[in-house]
Each structure stands twice: as structure tokens, then as C-alpha cells.
N, C-alpha and C. Protein backbone atom coordinates (compact mmCIF):
# COMPACT_ATOMS: atom_id res chain seq x y z
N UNK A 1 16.48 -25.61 64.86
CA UNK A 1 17.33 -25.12 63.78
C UNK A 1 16.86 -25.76 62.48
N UNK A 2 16.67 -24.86 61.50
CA UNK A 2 16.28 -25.39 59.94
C UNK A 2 17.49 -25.94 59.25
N UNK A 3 16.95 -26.85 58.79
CA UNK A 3 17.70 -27.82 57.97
C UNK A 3 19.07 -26.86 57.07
N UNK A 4 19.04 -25.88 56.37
CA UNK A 4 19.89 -25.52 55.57
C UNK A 4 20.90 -24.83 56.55
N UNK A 5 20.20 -24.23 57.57
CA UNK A 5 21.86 -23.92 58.96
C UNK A 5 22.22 -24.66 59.46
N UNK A 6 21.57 -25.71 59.82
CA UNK A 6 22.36 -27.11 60.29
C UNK A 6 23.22 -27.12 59.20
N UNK A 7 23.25 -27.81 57.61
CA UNK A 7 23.79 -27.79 57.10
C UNK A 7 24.79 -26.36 56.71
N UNK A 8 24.76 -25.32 56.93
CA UNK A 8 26.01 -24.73 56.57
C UNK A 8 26.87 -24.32 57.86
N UNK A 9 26.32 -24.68 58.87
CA UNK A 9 27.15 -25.04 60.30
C UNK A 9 28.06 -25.83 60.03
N UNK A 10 27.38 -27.13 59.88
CA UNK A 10 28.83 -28.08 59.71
C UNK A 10 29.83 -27.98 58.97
N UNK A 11 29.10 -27.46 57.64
CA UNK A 11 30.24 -27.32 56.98
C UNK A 11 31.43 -26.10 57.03
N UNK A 12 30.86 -24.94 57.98
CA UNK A 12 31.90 -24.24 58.37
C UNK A 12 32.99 -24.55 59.91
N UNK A 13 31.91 -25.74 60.70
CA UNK A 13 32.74 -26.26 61.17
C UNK A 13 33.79 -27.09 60.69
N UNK A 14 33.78 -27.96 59.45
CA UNK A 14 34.74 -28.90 58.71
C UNK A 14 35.78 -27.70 58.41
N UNK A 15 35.14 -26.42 57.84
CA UNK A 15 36.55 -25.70 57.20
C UNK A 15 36.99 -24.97 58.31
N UNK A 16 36.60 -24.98 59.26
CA UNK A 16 37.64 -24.76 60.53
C UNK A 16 38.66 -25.22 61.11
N UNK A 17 37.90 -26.71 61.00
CA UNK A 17 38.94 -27.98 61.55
C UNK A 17 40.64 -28.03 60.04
N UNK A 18 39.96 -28.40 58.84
CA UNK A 18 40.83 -28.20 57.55
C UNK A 18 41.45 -27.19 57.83
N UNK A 19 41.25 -25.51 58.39
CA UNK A 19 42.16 -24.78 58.33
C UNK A 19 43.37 -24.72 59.50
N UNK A 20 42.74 -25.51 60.47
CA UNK A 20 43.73 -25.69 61.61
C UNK A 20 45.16 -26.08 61.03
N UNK A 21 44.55 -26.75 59.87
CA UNK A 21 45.84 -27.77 59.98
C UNK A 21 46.78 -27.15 58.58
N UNK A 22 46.17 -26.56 57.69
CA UNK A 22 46.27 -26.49 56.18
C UNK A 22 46.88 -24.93 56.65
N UNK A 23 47.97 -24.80 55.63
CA UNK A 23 48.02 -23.04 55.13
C UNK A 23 48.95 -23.07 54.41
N UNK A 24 49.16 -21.84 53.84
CA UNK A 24 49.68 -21.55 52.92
C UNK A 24 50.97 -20.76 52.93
N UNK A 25 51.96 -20.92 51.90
CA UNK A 25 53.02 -19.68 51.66
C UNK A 25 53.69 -19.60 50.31
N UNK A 26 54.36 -18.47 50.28
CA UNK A 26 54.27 -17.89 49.21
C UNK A 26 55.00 -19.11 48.00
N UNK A 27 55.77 -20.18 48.64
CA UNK A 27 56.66 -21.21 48.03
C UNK A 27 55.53 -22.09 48.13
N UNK A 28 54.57 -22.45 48.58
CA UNK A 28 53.39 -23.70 48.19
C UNK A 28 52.25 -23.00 48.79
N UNK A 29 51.73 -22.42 48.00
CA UNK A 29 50.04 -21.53 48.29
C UNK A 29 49.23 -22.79 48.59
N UNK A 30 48.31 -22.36 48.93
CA UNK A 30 46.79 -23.16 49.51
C UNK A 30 45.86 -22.60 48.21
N UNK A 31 45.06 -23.96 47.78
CA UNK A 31 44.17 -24.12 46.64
C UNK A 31 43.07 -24.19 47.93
N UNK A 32 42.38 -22.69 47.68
CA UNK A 32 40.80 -23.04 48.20
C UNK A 32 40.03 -23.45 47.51
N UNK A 33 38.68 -23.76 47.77
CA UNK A 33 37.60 -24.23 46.71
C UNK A 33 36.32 -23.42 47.23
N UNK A 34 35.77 -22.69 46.41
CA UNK A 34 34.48 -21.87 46.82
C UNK A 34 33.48 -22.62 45.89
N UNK A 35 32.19 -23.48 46.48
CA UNK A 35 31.56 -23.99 45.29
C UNK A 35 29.85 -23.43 45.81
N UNK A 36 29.18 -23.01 44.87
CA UNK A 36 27.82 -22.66 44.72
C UNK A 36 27.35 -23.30 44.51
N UNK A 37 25.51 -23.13 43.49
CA UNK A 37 24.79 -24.26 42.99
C UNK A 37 25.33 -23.85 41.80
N UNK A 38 25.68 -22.59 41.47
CA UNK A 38 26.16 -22.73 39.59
C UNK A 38 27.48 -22.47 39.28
N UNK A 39 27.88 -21.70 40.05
CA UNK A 39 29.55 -22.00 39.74
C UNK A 39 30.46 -22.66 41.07
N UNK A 40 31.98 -22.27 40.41
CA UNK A 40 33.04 -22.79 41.23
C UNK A 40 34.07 -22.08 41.11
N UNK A 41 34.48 -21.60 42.56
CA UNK A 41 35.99 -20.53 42.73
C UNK A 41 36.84 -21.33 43.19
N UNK A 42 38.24 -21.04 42.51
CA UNK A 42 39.45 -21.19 42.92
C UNK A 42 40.64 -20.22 43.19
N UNK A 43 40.90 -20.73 44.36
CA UNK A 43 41.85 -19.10 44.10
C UNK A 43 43.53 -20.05 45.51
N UNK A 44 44.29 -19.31 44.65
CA UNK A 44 45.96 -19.48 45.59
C UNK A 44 45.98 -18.92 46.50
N UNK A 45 46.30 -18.64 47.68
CA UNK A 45 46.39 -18.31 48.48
C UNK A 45 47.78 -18.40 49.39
N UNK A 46 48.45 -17.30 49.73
CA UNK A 46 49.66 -17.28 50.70
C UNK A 46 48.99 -16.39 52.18
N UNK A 47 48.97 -17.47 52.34
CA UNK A 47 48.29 -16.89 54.00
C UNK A 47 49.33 -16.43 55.00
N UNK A 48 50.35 -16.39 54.72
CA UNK A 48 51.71 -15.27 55.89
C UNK A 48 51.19 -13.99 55.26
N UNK A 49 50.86 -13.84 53.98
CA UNK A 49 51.10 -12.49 53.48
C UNK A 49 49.35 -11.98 53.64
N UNK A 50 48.39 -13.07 53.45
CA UNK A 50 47.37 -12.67 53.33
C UNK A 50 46.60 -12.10 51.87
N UNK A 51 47.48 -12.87 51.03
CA UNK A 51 47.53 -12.03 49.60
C UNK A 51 46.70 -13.44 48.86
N UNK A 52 45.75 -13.21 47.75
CA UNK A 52 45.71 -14.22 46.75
C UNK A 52 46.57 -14.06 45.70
N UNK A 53 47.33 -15.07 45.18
CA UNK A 53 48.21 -14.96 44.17
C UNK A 53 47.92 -15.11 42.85
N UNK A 54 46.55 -15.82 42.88
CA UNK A 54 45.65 -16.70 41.26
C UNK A 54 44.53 -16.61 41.65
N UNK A 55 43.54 -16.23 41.04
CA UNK A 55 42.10 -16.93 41.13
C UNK A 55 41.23 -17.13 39.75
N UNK A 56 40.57 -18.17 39.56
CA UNK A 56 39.96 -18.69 38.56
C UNK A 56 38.83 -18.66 39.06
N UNK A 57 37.41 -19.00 38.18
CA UNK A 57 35.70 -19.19 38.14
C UNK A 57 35.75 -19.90 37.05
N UNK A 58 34.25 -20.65 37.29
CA UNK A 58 33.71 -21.27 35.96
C UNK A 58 33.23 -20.14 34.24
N UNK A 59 32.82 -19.12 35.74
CA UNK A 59 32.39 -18.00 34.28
C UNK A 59 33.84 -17.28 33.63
N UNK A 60 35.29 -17.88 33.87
CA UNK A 60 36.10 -17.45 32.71
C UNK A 60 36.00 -18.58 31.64
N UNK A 61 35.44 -19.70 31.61
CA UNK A 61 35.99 -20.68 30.66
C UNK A 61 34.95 -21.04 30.10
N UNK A 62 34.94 -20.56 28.54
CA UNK A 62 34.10 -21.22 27.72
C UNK A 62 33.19 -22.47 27.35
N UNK A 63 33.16 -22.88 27.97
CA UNK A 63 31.93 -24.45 28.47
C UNK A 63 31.41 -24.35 26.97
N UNK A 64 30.71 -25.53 26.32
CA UNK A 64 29.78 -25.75 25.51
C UNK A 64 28.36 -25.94 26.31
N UNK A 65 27.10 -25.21 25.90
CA UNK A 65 26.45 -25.60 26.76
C UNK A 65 26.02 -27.41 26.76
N UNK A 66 25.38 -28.00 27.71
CA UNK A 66 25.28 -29.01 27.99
C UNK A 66 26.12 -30.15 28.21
N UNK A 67 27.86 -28.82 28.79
CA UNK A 67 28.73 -30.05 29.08
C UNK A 67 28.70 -30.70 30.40
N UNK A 68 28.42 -29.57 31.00
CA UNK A 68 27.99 -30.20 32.92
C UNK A 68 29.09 -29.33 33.49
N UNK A 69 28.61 -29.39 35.10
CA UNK A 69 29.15 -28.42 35.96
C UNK A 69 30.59 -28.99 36.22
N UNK A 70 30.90 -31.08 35.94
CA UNK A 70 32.21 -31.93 36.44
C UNK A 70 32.98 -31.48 35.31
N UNK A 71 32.54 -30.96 34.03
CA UNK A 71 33.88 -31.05 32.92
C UNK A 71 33.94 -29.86 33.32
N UNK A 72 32.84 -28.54 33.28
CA UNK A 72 33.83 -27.14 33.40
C UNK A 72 34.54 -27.04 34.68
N UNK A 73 34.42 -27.96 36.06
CA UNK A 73 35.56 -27.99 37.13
C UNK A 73 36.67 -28.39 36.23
N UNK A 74 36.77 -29.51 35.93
CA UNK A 74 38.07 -30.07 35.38
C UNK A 74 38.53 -28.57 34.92
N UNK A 75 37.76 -28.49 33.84
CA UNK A 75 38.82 -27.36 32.85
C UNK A 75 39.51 -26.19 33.71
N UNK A 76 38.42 -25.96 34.87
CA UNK A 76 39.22 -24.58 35.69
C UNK A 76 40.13 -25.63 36.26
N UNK A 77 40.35 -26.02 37.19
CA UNK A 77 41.70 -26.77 37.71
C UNK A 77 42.69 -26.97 37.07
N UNK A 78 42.61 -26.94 35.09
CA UNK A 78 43.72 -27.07 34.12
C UNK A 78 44.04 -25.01 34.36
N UNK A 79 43.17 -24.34 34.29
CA UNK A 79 43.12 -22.97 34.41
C UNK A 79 43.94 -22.17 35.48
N UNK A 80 43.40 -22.92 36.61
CA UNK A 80 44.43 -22.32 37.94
C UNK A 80 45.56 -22.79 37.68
N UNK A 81 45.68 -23.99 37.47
CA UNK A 81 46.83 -25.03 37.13
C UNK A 81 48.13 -23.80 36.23
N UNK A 82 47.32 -23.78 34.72
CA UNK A 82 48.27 -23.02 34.51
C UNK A 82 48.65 -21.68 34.80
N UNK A 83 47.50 -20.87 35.21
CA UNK A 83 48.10 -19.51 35.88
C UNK A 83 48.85 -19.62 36.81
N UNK A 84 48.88 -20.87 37.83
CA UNK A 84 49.81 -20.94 39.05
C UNK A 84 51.24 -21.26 37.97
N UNK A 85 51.50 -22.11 37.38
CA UNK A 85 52.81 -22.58 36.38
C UNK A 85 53.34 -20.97 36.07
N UNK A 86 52.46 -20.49 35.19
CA UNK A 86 52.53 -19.00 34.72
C UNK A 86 53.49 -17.69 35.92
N UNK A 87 53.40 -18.01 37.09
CA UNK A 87 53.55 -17.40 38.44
C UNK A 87 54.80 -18.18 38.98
N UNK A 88 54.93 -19.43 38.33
CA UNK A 88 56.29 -20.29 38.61
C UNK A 88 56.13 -20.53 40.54
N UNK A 89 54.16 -21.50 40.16
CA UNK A 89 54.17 -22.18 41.19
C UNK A 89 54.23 -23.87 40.75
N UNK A 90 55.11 -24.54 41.54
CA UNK A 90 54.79 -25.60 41.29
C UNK A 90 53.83 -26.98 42.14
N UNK A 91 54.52 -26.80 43.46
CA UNK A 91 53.56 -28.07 44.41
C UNK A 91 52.34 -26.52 45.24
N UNK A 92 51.79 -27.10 45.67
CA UNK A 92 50.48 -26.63 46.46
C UNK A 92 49.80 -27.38 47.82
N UNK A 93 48.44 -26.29 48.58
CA UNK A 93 47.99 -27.58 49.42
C UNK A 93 47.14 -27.23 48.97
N UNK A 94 45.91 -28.28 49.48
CA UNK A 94 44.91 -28.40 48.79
C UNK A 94 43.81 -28.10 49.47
N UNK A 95 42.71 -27.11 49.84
CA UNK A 95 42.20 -26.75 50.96
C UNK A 95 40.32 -27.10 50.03
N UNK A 96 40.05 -28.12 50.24
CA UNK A 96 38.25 -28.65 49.86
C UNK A 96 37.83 -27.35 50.67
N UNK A 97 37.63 -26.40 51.31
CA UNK A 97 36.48 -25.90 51.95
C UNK A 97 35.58 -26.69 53.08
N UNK A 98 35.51 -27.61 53.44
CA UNK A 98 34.49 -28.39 53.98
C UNK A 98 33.94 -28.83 53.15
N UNK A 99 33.83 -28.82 51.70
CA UNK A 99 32.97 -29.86 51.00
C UNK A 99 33.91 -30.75 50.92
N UNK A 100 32.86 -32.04 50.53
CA UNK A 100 33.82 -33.33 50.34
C UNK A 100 34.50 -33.01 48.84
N UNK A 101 35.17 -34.33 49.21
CA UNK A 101 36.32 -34.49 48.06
C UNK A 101 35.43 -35.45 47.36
N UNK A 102 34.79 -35.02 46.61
CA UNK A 102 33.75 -35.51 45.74
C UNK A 102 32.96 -34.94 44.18
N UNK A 103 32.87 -35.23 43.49
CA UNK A 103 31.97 -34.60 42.50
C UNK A 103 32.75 -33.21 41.81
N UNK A 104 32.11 -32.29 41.69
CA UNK A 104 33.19 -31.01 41.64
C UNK A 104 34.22 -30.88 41.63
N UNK A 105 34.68 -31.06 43.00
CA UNK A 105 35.78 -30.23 43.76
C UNK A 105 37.15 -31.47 43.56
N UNK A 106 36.55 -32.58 43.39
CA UNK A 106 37.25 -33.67 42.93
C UNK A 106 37.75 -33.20 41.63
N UNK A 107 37.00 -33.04 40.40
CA UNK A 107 37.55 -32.78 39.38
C UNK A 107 38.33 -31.75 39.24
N UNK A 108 37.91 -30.65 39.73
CA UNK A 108 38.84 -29.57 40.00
C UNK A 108 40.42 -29.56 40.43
N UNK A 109 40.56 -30.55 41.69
CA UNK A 109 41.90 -30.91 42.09
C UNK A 109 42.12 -32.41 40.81
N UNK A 110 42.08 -32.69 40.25
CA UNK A 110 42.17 -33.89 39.39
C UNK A 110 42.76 -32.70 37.49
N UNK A 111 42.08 -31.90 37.38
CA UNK A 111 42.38 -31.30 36.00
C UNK A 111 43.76 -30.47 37.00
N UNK A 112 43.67 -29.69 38.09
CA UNK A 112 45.00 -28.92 38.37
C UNK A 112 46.03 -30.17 38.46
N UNK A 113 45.83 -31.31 38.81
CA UNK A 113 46.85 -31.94 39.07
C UNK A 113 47.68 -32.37 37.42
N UNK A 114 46.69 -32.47 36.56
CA UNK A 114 46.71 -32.66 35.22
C UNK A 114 47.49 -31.29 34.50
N UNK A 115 46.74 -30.31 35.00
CA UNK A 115 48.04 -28.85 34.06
C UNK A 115 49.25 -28.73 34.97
N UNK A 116 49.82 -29.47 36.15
CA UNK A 116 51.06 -29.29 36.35
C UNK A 116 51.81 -29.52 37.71
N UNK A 117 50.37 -29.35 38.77
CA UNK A 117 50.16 -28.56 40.06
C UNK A 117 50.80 -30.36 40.78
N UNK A 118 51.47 -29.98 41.84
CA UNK A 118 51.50 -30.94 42.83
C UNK A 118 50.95 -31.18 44.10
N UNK A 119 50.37 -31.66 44.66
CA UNK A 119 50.05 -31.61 45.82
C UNK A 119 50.32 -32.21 46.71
């Protein structure tokens, strides 16, 4: 097995194990995290209904160039943050995808926790 399916094995094994346990409803949605090499998705999720309720990207938010991929996470996490407020969500769970809670996806849950969001 080549190195990059090893690696996206595991990591769909991690978001298997995370979803065992994690879900969502319509009173505290699930914050997924979709991350690429150039952007980053967020989106609410009520998993009884099967519905997304919010979703944000890096390509809605105006970045300066050469701010970096960690400030435009932050700013979307203020973004979901407030479209979820906007929707009169307040606490959430928090679903990493199988990536770590690191770098990105860190800032991302760190700016939503900042526009309002509880987790």
C-alpha cells in the first residue's frame, strides 16, 4: 500500500471511530471540519434530520493576501460562529474529521468559540 492510502485510511478510520460517538441535532448541531491543501469547510450539521443547517469556506472571506491559511481558519470559525448565532444556535459538538486538533482546525474551533459558539 502507497504511502498517501495508508494515510487517508487512517484517517477515515479516526472519523469513524469520532462519529461513533459524536452527532448531531437540531438543538446542538455537529461542527464538521473538511480541510484540503488550500482551503477549509465548515458546515452544521443535524444528523436526525440529515440536513446541513450552516456552511462556511475559506473562499467566502476576504483574506489579505499573505495572511496564512491559521488566520483565514480563525476568521471562518468567527463566520460559522455567527451564521450559527444568526439561526439562534448556541452550544454545538465539535466533529475534527480525523484530523488532529491542531494547526487549522484548531483555529477554526478557537475563532467559533470566539463569535459565540459553545462547545
Amino acid at each position: 500500500m502507497n504511502k498517501d492510502k495508508e494515510k487517508q485510511l487512517k484517517r477515515t478510520t479516526r472519523t469513524k471511530r469520532i462519529r461513533a460517538r459524536v452527532s448531531g441535532t437540531a438543538g446542538r448541531p455537529r461542527l464538521n471540519v473538511f480541510r484540503s491543501n488550500q482551503s477549509l469547510f465548515l458546515q452544521l450539521i443535524d444528523d436526525e434530520k440529515g440536513k446541513t443547517l450552516a456552511s462556511a469556506s475559506v473562499k467566502e472571506i476576504k483574506a489579505k493576501k499573505g495572511d496564512g491559511k491559521i488566520n483565514a481558519s480563525f476568521e471562518l470559525g468567527k463566520l460559522i460562529a455567527k451564521k450559527a448565532v444568526d439561526a439562534g444556535i448556541k452550544k454545538i459538538v465539535f466533529d475534527r474529521g480525523g484530523y488532529k486538533y491542531h494547526g487549522r482546525v484548531k483555529a477554526a474551533a478557537d475563532g467559533a468559540r470566539e463569535g459565540g459558539l459553545e462547545f
